[in-house]
Protein backbone atom coordinates (compact mmCIF):
# COMPACT_ATOMS: atom_id res chain seq x y z
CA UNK A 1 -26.37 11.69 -10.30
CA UNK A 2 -24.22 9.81 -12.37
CA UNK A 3 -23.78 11.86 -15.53
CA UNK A 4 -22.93 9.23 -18.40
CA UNK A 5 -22.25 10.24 -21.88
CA UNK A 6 -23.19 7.63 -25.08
CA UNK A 7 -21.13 8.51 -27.76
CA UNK A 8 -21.73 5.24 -30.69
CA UNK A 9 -22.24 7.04 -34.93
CA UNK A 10 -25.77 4.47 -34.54
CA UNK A 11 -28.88 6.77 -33.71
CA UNK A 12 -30.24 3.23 -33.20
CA UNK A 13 -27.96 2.04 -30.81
CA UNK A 14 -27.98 5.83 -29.03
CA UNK A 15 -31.45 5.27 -28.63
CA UNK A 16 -31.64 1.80 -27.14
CA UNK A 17 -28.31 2.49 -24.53
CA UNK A 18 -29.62 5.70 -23.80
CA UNK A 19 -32.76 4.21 -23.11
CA UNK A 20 -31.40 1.37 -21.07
CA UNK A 21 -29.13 3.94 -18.59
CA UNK A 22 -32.10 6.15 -18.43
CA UNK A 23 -34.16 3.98 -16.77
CA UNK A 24 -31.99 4.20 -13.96
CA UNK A 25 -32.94 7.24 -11.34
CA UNK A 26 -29.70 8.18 -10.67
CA UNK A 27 -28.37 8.30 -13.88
CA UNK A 28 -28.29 11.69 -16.26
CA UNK A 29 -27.49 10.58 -20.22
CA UNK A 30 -26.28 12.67 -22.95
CA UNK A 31 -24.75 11.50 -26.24
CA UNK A 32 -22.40 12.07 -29.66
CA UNK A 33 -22.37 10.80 -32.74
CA UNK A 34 -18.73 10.61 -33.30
CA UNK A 35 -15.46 11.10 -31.65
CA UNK A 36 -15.42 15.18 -32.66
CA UNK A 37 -18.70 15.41 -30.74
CA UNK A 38 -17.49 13.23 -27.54
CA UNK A 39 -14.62 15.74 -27.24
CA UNK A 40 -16.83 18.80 -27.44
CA UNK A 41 -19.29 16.98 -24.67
CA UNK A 42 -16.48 16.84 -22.21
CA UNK A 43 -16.84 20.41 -20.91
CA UNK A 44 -20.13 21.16 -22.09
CA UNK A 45 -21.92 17.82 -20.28
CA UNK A 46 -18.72 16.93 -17.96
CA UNK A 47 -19.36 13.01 -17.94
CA UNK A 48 -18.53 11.17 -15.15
CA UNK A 49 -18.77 7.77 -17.43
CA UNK A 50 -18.59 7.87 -21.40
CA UNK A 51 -19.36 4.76 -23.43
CA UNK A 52 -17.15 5.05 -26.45
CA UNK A 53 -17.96 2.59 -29.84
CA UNK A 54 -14.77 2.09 -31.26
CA UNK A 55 -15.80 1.93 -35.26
CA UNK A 56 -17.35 5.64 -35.74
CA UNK A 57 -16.64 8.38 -38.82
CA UNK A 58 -14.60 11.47 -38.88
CA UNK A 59 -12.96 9.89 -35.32
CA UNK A 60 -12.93 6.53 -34.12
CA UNK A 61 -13.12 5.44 -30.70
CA UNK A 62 -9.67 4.92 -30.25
CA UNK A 63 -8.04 8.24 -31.73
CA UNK A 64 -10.89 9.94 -29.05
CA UNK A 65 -10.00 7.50 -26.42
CA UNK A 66 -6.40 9.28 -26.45
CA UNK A 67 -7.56 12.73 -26.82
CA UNK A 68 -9.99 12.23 -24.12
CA UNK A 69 -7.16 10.82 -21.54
CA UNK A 70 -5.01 13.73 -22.52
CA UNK A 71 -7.87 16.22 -22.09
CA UNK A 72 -10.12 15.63 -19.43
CA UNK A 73 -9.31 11.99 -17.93
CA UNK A 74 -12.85 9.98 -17.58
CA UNK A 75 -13.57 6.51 -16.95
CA UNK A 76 -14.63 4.97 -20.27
CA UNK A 77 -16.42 2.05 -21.29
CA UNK A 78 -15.37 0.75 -24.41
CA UNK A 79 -18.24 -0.48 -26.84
CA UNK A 80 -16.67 -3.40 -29.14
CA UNK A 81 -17.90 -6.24 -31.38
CA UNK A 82 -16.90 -9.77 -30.58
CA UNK A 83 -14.36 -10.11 -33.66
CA UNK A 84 -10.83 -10.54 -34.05
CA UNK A 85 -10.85 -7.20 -34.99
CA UNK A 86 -13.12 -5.62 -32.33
CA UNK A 87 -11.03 -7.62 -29.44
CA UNK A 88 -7.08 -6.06 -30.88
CA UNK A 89 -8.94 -2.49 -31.01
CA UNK A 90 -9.93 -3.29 -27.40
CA UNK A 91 -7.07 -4.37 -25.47
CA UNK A 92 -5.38 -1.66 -27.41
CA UNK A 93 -8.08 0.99 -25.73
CA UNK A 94 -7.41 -0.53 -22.60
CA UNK A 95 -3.69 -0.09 -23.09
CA UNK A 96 -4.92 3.48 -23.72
CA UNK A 97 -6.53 3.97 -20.32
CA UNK A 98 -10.23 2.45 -20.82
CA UNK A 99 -11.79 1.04 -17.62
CA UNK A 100 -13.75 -1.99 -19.10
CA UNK A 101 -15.49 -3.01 -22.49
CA UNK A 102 -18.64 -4.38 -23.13
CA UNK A 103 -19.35 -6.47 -25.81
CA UNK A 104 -21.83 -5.29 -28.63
CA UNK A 105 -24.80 -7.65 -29.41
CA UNK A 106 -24.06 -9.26 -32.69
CA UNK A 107 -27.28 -8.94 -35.56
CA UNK A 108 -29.77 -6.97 -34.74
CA UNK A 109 -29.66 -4.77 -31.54
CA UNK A 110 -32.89 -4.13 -30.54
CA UNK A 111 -33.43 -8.17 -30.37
CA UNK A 112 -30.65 -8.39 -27.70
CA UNK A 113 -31.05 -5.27 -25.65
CA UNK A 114 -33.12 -7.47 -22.85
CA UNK A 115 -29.74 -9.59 -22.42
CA UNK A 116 -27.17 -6.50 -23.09
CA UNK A 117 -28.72 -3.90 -21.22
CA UNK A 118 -28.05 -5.24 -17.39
CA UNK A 119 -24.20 -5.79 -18.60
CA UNK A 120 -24.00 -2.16 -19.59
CA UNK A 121 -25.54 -0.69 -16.52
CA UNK A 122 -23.01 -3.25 -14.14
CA UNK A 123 -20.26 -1.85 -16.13
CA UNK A 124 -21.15 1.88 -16.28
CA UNK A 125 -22.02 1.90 -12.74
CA UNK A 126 -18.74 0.02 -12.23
CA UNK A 127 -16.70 2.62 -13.89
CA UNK A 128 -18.20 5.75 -11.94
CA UNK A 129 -16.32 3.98 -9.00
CA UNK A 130 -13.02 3.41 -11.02
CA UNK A 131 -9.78 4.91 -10.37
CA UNK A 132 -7.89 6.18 -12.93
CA UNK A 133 -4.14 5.90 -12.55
CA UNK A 134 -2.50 8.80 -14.19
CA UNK A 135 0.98 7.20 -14.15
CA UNK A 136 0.13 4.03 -16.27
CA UNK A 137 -1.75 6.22 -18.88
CA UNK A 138 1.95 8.02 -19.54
CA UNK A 139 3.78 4.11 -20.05
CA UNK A 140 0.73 2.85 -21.98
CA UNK A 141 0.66 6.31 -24.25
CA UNK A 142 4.31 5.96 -25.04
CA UNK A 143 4.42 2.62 -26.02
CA UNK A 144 1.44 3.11 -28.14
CA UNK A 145 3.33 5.84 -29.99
CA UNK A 146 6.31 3.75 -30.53
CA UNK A 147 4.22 0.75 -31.84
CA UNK A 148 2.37 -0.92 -29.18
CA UNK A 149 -0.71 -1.47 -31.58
CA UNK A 150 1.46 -3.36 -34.44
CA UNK A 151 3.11 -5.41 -31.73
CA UNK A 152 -0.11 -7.35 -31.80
CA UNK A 153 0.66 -9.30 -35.38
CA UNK A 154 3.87 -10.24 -34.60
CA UNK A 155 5.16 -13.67 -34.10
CA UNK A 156 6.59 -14.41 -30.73
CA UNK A 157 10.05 -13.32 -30.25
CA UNK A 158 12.77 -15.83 -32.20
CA UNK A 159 14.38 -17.86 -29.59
CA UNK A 160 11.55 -18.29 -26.82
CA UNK A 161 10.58 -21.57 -25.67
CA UNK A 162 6.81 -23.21 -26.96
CA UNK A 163 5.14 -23.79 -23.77
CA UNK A 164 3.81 -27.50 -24.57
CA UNK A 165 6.28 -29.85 -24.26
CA UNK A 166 7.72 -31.56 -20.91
CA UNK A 167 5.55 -30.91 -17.90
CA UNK A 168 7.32 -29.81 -14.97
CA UNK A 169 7.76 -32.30 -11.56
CA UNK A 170 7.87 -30.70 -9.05
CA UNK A 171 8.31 -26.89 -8.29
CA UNK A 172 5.09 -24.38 -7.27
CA UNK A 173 3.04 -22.42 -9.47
CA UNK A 174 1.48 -19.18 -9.58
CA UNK A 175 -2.15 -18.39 -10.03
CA UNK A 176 -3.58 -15.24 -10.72
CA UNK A 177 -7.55 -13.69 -10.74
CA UNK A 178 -8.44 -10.20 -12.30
CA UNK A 179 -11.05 -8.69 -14.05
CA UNK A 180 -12.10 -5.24 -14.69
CA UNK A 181 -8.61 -3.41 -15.73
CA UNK A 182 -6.86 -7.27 -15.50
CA UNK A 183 -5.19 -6.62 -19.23
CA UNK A 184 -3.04 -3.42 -18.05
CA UNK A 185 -2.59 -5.12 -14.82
CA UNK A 186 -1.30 -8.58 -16.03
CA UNK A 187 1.16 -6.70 -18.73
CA UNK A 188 2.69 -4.20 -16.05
CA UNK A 189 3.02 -7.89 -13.42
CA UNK A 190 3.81 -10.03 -16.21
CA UNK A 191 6.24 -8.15 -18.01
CA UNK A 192 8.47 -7.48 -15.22
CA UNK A 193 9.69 -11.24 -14.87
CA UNK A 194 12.43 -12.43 -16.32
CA UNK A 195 12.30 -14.95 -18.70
CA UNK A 196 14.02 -17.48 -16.25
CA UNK A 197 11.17 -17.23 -13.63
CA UNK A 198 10.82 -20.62 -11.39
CA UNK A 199 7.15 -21.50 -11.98
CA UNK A 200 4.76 -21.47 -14.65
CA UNK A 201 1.44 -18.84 -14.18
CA UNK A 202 -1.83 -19.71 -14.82
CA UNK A 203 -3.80 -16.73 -15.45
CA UNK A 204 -7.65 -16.66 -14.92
CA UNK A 205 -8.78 -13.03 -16.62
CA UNK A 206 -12.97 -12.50 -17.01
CA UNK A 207 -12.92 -12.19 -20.64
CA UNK A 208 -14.85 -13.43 -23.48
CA UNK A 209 -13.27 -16.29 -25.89
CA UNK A 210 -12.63 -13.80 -28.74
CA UNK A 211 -10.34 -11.93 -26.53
CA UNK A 212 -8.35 -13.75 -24.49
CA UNK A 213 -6.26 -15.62 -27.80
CA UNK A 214 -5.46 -11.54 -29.08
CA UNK A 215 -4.79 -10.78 -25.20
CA UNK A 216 -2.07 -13.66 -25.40
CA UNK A 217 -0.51 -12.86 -28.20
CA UNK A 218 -0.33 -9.46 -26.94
CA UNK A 219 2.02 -10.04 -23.63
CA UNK A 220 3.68 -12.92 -25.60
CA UNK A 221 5.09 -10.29 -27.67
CA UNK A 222 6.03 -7.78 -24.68
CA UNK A 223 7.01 -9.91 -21.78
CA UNK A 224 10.51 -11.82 -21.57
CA UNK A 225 8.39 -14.91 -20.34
CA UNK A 226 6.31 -17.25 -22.96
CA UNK A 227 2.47 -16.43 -23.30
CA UNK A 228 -0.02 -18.43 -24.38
CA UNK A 229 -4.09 -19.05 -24.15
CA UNK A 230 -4.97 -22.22 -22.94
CA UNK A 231 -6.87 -24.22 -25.57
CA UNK A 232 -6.18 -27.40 -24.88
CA UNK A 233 -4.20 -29.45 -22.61
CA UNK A 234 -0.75 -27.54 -22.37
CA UNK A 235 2.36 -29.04 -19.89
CA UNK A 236 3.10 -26.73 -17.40
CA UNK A 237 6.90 -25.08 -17.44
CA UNK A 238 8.66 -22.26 -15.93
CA UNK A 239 8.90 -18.95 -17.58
CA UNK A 240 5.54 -19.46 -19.09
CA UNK A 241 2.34 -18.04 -17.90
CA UNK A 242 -1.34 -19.35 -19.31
CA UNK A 243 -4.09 -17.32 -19.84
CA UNK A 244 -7.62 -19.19 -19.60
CA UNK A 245 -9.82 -19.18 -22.90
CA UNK A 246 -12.73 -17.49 -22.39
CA UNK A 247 -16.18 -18.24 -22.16
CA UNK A 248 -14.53 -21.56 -20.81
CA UNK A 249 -12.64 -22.14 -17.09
CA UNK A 250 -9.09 -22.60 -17.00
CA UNK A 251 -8.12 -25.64 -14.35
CA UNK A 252 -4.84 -27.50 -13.57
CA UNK A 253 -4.51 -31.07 -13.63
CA UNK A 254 -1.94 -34.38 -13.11
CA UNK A 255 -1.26 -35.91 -16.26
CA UNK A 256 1.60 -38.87 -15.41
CA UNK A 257 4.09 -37.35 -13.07
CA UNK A 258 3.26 -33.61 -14.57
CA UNK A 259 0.93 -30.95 -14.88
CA UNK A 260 -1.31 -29.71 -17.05
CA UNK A 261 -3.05 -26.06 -17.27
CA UNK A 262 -6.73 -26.71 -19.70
CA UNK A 263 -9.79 -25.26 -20.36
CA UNK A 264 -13.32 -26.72 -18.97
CA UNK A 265 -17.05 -25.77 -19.89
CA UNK A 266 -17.65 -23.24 -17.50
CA UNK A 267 -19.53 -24.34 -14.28
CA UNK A 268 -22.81 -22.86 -13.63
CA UNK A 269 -21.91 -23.03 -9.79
CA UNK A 270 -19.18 -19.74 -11.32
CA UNK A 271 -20.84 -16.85 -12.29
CA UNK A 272 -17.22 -15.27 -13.96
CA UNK A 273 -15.22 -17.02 -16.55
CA UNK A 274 -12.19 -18.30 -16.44
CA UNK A 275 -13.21 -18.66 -12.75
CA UNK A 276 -10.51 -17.95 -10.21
CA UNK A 277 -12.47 -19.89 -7.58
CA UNK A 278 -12.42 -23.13 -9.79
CA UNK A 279 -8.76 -22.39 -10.62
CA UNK A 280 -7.44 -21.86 -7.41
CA UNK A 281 -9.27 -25.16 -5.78
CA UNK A 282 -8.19 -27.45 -8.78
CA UNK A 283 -4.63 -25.91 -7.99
CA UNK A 284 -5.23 -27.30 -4.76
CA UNK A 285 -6.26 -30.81 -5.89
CA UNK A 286 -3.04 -31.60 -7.66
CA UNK A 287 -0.31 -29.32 -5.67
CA UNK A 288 0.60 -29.12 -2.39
CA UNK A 289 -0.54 -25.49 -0.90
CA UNK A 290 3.07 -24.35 0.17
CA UNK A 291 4.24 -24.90 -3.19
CA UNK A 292 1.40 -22.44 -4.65
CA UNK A 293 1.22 -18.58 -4.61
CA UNK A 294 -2.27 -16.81 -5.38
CA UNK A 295 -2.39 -13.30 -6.47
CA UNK A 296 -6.02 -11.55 -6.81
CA UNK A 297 -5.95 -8.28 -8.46
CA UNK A 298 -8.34 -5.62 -10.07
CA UNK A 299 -11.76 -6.61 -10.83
CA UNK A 300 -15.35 -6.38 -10.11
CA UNK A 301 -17.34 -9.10 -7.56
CA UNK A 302 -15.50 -11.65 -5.24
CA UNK A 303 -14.43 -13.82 -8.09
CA UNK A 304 -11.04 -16.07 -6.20
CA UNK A 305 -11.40 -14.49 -2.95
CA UNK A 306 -12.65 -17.95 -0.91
CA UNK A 307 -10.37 -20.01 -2.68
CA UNK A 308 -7.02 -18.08 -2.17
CA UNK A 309 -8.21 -17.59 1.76
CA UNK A 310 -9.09 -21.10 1.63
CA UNK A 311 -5.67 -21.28 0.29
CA UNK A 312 -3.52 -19.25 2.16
CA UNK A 313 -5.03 -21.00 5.46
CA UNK A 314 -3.69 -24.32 3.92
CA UNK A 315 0.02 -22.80 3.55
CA UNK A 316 -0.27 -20.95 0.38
CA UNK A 317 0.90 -17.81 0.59
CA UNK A 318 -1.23 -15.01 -1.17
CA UNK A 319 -1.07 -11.59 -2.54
CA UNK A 320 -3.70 -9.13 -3.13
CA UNK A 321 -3.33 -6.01 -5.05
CA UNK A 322 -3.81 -2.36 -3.09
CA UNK A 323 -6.60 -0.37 -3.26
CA UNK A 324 -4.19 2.23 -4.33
CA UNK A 325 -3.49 0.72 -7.71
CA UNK A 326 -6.55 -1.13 -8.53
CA UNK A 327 -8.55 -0.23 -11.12
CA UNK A 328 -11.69 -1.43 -9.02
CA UNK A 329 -10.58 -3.25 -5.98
CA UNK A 330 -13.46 -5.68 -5.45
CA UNK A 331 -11.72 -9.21 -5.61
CA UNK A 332 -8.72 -8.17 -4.03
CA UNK A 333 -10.88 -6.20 -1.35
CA UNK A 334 -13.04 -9.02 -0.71
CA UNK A 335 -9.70 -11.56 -0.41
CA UNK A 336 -8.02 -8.83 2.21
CA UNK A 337 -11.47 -8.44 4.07
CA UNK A 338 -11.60 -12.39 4.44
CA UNK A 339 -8.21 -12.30 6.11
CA UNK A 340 -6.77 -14.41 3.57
CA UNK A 341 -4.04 -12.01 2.18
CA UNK A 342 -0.59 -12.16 3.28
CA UNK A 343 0.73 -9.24 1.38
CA UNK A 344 -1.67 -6.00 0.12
CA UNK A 345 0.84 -4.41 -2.66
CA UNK A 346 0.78 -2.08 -5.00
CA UNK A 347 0.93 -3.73 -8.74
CA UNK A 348 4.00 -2.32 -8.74
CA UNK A 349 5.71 -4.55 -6.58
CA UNK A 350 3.73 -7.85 -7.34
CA UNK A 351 6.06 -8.90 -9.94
CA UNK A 352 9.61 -8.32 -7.28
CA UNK A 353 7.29 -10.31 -4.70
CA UNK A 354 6.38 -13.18 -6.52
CA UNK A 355 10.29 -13.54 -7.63
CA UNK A 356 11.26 -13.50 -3.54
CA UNK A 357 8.57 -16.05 -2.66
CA UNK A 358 9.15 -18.15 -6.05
CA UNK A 359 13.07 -18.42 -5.12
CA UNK A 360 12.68 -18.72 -1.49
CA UNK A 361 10.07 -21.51 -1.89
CA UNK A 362 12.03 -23.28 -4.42
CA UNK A 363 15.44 -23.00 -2.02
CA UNK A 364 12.92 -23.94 1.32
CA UNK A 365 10.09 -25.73 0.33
């Protein structure tokens, strides 16, 4: 059984999420009504999943988010509304050491629990298989004490470059697919390049719109390279990465002699968004395979894994993150189980890799 604990201050929305888990056979539900009563559930009920809302009285989601990873470490599924609001308070839980989030139906619940409910069971049953890496909750809990959260209304740093001017000739460019546990992942990758890396990165990362413009300005502010959310047509330049709106796909196209990283109405033919698939093989359109690098990491499904081993037989060369590190290794494991992964590394060491195959490529194309 897969004990799963609904902690949200709504007895409505208990009801209709403890409802929709315990339809499930295998799944044994218990709940809270605020953060106080999530931490007393955690030896009491011992959850192997909690669902955590993150606006709740007397403790929000967040301050028992922390408590929780200190006390009795649990893969949790963050409940959030689809506000500018609800998506900071997110990426900050996943900074925390969340698994996932789901988004909250907006109005009226019980009118949207048909759509919502099959998202929260995925998710949930998602999480029970997550692994929780003890090591990043230490870097993520420090930085939050120093500031982390208030890092998220700055302004870029003074001095960087605005990614939107002369498109680059010339050169290779990374591409990169995650989902579940992509925001920690991208940070620890991202912000371990220096700010004179070769290539530009375009960044596909399941996520919906609300999120990915906060998730931007987010590693803007920590990473040495420029940042930005792709919301229109944007030149492509190195030391920049570009994260895909969401909702939308995230392609890369020829525009004169340069190119361009936008966003397209997703495809129904891609059942994630920003698809890595649709990335990848527009990558492949417009650049010459040895001049590209694919890197798949954490995430449910097999979202990029047939285009970067569709890739990587081309000349591409491709990375896929370790089963080790990921949060929930089903892209990457799908791209390694294809055959289409040069390199299996821990997320530690994609950041020094892509450097040695950025320079080397650039030096020997």
């Amino acid at each position: 059984m897969i004990k799963v604990l609904v902690v949200d201050d709504s007895a409505l929305a208990r009801k209709l999420f403890g409802s929709v888990l315990a339809s499930e056979v295998d799944f044994e539900i218990a709940y809270a009504r605020n953060g106080v009563e999530a931490l007393q559930q955690l030896e009491a009920f011992g959850p192997d999943v909690i669902t955590l809302d993150v606006n709740m009285p007397n403790m929000d989601g967040l301050a028992c988010l922390d408590r929780i990873m200190l006390e009795r470490p649990c893969p949790v599924v963050m409940v959030s509304s689809l506000t500018a609001d609800g998506a900071e308070a997110t990426l900050e839980a996943l900074r925390l050491g969340a698994v996932d989030f789901v988004a909250k139906p907006e109005g009226a619940v019980s009118l949207r629990i048909a759509e919502f409910g099959p998202r929260l069971v995925l998710k949930v049953r998602a999480a029970a298989k997550a692994k929780l890496r003890a090591s990043r909750r230490l870097r993520e809990r420090v930085r939050h004490r120093i500031g982390g959260a208030a890092a998220l209304r700055h302004a870029p740093s003074p001095g960087k470059r605005v990614c939107n001017v002369d498109a680059i000739d010339g050169g290779g460019v990374v591409v990169i697919g995650t989902s579940t546990g992509g925001p920690p992942a991208l940070e620890s990758v991202l912000a371990s390049l220096p700010a004179d890396f070769p290539w530009p990165i375009v960044v596909a990362q399941h996520m919906p719109a609300t999120f990915t413009g906060p998730l931007a300005l987010r590693l803007d502010s920590l990473c040495a390279i420029d940042v930005v959310e792709v919301v229109r047509a944007v030149a492509l330049q190195p030391g920049c990465a570009y994260i895909g709106r969401g909702d939308a796909d995230v392609v890369i196209a020829r525009r004169g002699a340069g190119l361009v990283a936008m966003a397209a109405p997703s495809h129904p033919d891609h059942p994630w968004h920003p698809s890595t698939d649709r990335l990848v093989r527009s990558a492949m359109e417009h650049v010459p395979a040895g001049k590209l690098i694919g890197v798949l990491m954490t995430g449910m499904g097999n979202d990029g894994a047939a285009a970067m081993t569709e890739l990587n037989r081309k000349g591409g060369r491709t990375i896929a993150e370790s089963e080790d590190s990921a949060v929930i290794w089903g892209m990457p494991g799908e791209l390694v189980k294809a055959g289409g992964a040069d390199w299996v590394l821990p997320l530690s060491k994609i950041a020094k890799q892509l450097q040695k195959l950025s320079v080397a490529r650039a030096t020997h194309p």
